[in-house]
N, C-alpha and C. Protein backbone atom coordinates (compact mmCIF):
# COMPACT_ATOMS: atom_id res chain seq x y z
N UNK A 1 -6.16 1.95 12.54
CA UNK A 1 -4.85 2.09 11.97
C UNK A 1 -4.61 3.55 11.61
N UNK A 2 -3.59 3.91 11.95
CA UNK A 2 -3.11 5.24 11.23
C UNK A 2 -1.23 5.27 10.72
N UNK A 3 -1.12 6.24 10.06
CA UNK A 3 -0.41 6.19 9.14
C UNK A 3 0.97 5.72 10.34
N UNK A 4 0.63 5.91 11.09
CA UNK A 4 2.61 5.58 11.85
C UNK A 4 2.21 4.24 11.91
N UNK A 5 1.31 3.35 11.31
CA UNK A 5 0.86 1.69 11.30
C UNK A 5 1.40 1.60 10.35
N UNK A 6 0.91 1.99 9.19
CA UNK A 6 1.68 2.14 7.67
C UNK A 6 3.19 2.04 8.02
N UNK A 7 3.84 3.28 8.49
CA UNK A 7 5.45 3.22 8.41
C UNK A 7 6.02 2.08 8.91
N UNK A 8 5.54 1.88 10.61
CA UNK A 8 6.13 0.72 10.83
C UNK A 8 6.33 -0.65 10.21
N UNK A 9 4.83 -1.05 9.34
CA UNK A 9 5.44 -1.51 8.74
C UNK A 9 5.89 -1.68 7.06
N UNK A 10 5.82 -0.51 6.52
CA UNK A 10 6.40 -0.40 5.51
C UNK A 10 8.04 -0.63 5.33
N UNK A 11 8.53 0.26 7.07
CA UNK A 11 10.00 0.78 6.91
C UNK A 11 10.60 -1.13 6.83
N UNK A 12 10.01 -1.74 7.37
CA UNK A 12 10.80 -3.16 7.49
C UNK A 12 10.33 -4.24 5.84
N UNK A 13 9.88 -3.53 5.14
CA UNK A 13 10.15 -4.00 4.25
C UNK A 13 11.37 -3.86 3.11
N UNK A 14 11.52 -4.68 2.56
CA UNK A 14 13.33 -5.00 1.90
C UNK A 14 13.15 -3.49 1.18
N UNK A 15 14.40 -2.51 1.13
CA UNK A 15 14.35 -1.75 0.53
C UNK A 15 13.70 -0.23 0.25
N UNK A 16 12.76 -0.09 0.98
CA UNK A 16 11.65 0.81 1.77
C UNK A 16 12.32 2.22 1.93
N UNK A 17 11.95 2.97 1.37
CA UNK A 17 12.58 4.00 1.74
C UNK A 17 11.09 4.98 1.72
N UNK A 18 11.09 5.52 2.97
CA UNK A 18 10.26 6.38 3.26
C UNK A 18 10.39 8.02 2.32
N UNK A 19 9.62 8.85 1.76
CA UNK A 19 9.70 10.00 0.58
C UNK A 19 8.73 10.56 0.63
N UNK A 20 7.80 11.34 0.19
CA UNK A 20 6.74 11.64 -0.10
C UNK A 20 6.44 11.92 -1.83
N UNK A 21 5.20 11.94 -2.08
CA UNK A 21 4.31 12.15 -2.77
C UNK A 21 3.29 13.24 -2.72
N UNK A 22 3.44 14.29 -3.90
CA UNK A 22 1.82 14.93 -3.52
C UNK A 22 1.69 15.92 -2.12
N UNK A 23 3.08 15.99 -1.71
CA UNK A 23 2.81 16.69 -0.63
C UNK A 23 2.51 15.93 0.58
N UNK A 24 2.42 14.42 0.34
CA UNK A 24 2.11 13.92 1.29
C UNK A 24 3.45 12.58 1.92
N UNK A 25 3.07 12.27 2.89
CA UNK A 25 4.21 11.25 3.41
C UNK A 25 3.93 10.03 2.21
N UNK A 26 4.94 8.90 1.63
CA UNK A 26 4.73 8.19 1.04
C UNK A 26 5.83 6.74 1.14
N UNK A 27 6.07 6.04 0.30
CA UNK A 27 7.01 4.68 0.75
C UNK A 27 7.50 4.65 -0.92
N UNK A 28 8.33 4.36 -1.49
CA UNK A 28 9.01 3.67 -2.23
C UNK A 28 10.20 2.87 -1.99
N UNK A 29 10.14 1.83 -3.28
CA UNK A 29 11.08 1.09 -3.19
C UNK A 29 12.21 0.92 -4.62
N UNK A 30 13.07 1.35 -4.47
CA UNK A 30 14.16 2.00 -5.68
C UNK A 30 13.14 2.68 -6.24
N UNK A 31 13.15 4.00 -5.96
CA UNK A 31 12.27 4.81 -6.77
C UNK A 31 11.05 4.86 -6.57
N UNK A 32 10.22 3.82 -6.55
CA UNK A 32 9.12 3.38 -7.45
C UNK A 32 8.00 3.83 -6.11
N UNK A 33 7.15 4.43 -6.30
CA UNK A 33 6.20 4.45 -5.52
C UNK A 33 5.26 3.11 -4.95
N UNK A 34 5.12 2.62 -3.88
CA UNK A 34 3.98 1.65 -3.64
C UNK A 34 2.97 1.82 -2.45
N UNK A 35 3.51 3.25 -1.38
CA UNK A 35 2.20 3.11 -1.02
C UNK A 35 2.47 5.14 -0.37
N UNK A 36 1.22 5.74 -0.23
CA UNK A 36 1.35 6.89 0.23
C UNK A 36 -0.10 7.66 1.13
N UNK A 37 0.08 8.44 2.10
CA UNK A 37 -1.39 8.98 2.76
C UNK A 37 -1.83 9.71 1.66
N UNK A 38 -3.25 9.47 1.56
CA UNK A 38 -3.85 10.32 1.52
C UNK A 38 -3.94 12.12 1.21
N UNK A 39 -4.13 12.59 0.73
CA UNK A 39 -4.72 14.03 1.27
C UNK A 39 -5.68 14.33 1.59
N UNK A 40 -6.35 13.11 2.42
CA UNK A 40 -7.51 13.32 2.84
C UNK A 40 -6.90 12.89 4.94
N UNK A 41 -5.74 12.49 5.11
CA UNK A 41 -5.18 12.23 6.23
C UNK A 41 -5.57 10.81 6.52
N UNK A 42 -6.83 10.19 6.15
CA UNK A 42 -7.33 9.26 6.67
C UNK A 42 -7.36 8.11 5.79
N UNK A 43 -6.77 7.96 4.52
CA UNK A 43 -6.80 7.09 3.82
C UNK A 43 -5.21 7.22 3.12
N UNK A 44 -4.75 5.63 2.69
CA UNK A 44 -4.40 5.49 2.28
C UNK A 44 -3.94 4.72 0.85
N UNK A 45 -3.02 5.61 0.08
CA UNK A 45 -3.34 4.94 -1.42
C UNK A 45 -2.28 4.13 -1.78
N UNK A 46 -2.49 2.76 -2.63
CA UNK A 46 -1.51 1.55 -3.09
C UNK A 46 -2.11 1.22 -4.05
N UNK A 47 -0.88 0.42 -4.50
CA UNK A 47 -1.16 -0.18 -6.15
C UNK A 47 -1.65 -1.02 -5.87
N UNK A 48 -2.86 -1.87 -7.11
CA UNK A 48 -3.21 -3.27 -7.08
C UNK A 48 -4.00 -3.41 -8.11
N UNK A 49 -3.96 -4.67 -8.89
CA UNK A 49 -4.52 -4.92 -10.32
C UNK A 49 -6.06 -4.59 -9.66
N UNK A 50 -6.03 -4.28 -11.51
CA UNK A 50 -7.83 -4.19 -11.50
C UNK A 50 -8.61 -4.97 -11.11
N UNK A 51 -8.41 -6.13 -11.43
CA UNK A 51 -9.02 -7.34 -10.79
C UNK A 51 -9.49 -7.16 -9.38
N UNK A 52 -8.27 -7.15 -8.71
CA UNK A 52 -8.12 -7.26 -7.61
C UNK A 52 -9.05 -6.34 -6.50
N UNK A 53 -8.85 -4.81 -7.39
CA UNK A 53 -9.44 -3.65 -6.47
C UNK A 53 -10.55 -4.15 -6.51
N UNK A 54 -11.20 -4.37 -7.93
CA UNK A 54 -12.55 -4.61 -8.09
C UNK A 54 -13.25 -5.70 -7.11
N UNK A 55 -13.07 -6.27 -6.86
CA UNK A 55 -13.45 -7.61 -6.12
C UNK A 55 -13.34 -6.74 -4.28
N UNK A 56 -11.98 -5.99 -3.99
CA UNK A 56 -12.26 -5.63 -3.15
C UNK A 56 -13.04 -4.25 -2.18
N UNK A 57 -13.10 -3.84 -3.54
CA UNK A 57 -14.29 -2.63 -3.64
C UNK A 57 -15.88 -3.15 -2.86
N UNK A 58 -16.32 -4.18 -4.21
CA UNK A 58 -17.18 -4.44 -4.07
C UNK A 58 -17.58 -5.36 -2.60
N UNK A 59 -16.43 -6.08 -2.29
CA UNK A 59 -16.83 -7.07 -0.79
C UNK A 59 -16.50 -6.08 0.62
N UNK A 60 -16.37 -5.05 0.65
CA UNK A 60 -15.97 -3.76 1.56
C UNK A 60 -15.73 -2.94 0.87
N UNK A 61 -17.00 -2.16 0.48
CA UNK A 61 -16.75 -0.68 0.29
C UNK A 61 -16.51 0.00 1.28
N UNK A 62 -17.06 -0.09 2.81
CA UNK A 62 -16.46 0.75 3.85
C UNK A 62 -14.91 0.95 4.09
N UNK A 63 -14.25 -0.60 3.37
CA UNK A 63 -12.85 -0.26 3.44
C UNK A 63 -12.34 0.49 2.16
N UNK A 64 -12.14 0.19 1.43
CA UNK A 64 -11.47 -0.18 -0.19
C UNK A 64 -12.75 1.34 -0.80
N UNK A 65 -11.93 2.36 -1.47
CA UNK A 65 -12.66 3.14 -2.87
C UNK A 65 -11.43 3.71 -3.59
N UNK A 66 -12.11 4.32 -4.58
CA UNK A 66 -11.76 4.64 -5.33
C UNK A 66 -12.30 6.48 -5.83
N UNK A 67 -11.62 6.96 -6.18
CA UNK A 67 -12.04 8.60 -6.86
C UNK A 67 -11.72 8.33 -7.92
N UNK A 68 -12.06 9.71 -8.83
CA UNK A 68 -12.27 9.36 -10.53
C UNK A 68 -10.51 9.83 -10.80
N UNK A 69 -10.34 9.72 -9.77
CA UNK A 69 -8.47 10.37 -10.15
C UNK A 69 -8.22 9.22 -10.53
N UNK A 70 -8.64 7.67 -9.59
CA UNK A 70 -8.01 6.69 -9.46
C UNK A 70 -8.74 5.90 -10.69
N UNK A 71 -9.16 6.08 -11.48
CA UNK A 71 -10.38 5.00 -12.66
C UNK A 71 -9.63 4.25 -13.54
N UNK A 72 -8.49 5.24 -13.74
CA UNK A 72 -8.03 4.67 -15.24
C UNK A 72 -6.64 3.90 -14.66
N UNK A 73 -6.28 3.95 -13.09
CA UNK A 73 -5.07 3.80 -12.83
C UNK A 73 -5.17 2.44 -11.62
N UNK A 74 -3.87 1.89 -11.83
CA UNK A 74 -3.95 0.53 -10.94
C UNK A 74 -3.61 0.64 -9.33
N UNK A 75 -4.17 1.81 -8.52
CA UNK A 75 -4.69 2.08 -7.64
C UNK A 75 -5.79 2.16 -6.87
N UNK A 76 -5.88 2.18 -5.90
CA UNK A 76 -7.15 2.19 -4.60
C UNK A 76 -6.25 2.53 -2.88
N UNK A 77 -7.62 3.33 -2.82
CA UNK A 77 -7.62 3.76 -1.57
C UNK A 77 -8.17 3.24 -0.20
N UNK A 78 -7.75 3.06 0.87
CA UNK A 78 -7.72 2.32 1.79
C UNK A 78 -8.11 3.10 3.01
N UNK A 79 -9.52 3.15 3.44
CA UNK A 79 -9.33 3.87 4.76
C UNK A 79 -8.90 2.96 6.38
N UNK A 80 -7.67 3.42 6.47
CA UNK A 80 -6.57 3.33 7.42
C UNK A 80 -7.71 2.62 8.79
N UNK A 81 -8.86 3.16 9.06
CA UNK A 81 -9.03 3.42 10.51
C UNK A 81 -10.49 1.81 9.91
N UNK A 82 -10.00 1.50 8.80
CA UNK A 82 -11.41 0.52 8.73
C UNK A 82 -10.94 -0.93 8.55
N UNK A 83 -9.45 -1.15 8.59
CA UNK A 83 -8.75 -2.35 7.99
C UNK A 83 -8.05 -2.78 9.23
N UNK A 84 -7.82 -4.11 9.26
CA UNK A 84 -7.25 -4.83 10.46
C UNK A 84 -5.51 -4.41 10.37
N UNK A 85 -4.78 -5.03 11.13
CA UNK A 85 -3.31 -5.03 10.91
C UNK A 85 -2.94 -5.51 9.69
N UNK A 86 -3.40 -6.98 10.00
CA UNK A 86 -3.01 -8.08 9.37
C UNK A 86 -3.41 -7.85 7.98
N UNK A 87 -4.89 -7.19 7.53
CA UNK A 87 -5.28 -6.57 6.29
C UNK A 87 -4.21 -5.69 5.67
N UNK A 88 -3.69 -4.53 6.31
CA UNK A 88 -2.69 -3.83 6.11
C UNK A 88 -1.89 -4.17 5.42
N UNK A 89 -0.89 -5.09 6.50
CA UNK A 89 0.14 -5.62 6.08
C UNK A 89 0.49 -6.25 4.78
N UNK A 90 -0.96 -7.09 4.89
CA UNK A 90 -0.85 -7.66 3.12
C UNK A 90 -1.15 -7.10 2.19
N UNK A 91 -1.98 -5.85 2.32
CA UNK A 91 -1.93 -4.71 1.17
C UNK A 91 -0.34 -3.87 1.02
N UNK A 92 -0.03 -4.04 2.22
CA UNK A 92 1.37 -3.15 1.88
C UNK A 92 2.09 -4.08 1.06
N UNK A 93 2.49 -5.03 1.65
CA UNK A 93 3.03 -6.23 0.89
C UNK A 93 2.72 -6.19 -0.85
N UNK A 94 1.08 -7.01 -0.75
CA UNK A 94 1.13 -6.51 -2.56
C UNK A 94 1.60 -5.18 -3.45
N UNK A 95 1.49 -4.11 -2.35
CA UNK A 95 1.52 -2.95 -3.35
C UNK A 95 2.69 -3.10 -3.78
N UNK A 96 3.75 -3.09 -2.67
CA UNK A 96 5.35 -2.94 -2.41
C UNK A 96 6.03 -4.24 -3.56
N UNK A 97 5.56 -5.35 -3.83
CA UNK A 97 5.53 -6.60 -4.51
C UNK A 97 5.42 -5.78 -6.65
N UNK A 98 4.28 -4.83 -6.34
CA UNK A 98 4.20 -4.82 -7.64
C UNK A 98 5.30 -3.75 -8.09
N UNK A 99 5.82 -2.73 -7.17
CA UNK A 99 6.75 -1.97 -7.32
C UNK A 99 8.01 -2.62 -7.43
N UNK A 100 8.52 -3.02 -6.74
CA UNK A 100 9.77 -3.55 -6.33
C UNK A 100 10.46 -4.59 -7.57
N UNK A 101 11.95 -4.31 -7.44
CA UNK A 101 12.53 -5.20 -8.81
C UNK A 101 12.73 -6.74 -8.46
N UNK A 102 12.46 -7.58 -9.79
CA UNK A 102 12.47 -9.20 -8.97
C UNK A 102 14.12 -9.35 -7.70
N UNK A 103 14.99 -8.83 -7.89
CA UNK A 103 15.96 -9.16 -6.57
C UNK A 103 15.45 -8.67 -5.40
N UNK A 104 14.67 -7.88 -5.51
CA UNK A 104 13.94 -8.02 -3.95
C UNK A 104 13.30 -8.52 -3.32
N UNK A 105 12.42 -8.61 -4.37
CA UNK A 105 10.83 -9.58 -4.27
C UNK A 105 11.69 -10.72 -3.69
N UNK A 106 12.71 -11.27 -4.28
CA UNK A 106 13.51 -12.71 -3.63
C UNK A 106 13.87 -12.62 -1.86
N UNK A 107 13.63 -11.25 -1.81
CA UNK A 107 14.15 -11.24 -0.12
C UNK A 107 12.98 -11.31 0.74
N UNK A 108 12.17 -10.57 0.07
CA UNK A 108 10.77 -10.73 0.52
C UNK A 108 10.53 -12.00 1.74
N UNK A 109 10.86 -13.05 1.16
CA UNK A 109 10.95 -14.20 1.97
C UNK A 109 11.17 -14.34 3.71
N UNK A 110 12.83 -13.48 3.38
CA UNK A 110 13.38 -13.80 4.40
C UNK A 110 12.44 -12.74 5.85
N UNK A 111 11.48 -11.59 5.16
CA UNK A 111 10.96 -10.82 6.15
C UNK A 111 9.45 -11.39 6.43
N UNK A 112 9.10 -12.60 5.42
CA UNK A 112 7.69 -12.75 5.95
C UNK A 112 8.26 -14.26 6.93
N UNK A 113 9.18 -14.73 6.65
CA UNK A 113 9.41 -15.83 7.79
C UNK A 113 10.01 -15.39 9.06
N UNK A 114 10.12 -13.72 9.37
CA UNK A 114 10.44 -13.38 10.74
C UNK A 114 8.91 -13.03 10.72
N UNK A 115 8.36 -12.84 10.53
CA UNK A 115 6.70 -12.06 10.80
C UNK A 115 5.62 -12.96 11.51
């Protein structure tokens, strides 16, 4: 996967507006940041509860880390070239899910029943 995997399908999510971050290419949705490259080119970073990272840290570290930037914050990093599509997609999804205001999240629907 590389980042024009990300856009494609970020841009078709409800509301998506492509921006950057950090100097780097990134995705928000009204505002809100939910997913962006790297400055490392090869990874990419999204939101996701602690819970969540944690569990997926630990069952694929080759995919899923973390830097001490990311410790205190409800982020993780994703290397692009180690995750399936379909992995992708549903990380974009959650990230974009925790950003996004509930009237969107409601449309959400209508793009995972074309998918």
């Amino acid at each position: 996967m590389t980042f024009d995997t990300v856009r494609q399908i970020a841009q078709t999510l409800p509301g998506s507006e492509e921006s950057t971050s950090y100097g780097t290419p990134a995705f928000k949705v009204k505002g809100k940041l939910f997913a962006r490259q790297h400055q490392d080119g090869e990874s990419l970073v999204i939101s996701v509860d602690f819970e969540a990272r944690e569990e997926m840290i630990s069952a694929a570290p080759e995919k899923f880390f973390i830097t001490d930037h990311y410790l205190n914050y409800p982020w993780m990093l994703v290397r692009m070239s180690k995750v399936t599509p379909a992995e992708l997609r549903d990380l974009l999804i959650g990230s974009w899910r925790r950003a996004a205001p509930k009237s969107l999240i409601a449309s959400l629907h209508q793009f995972e029943s074309r998918s």
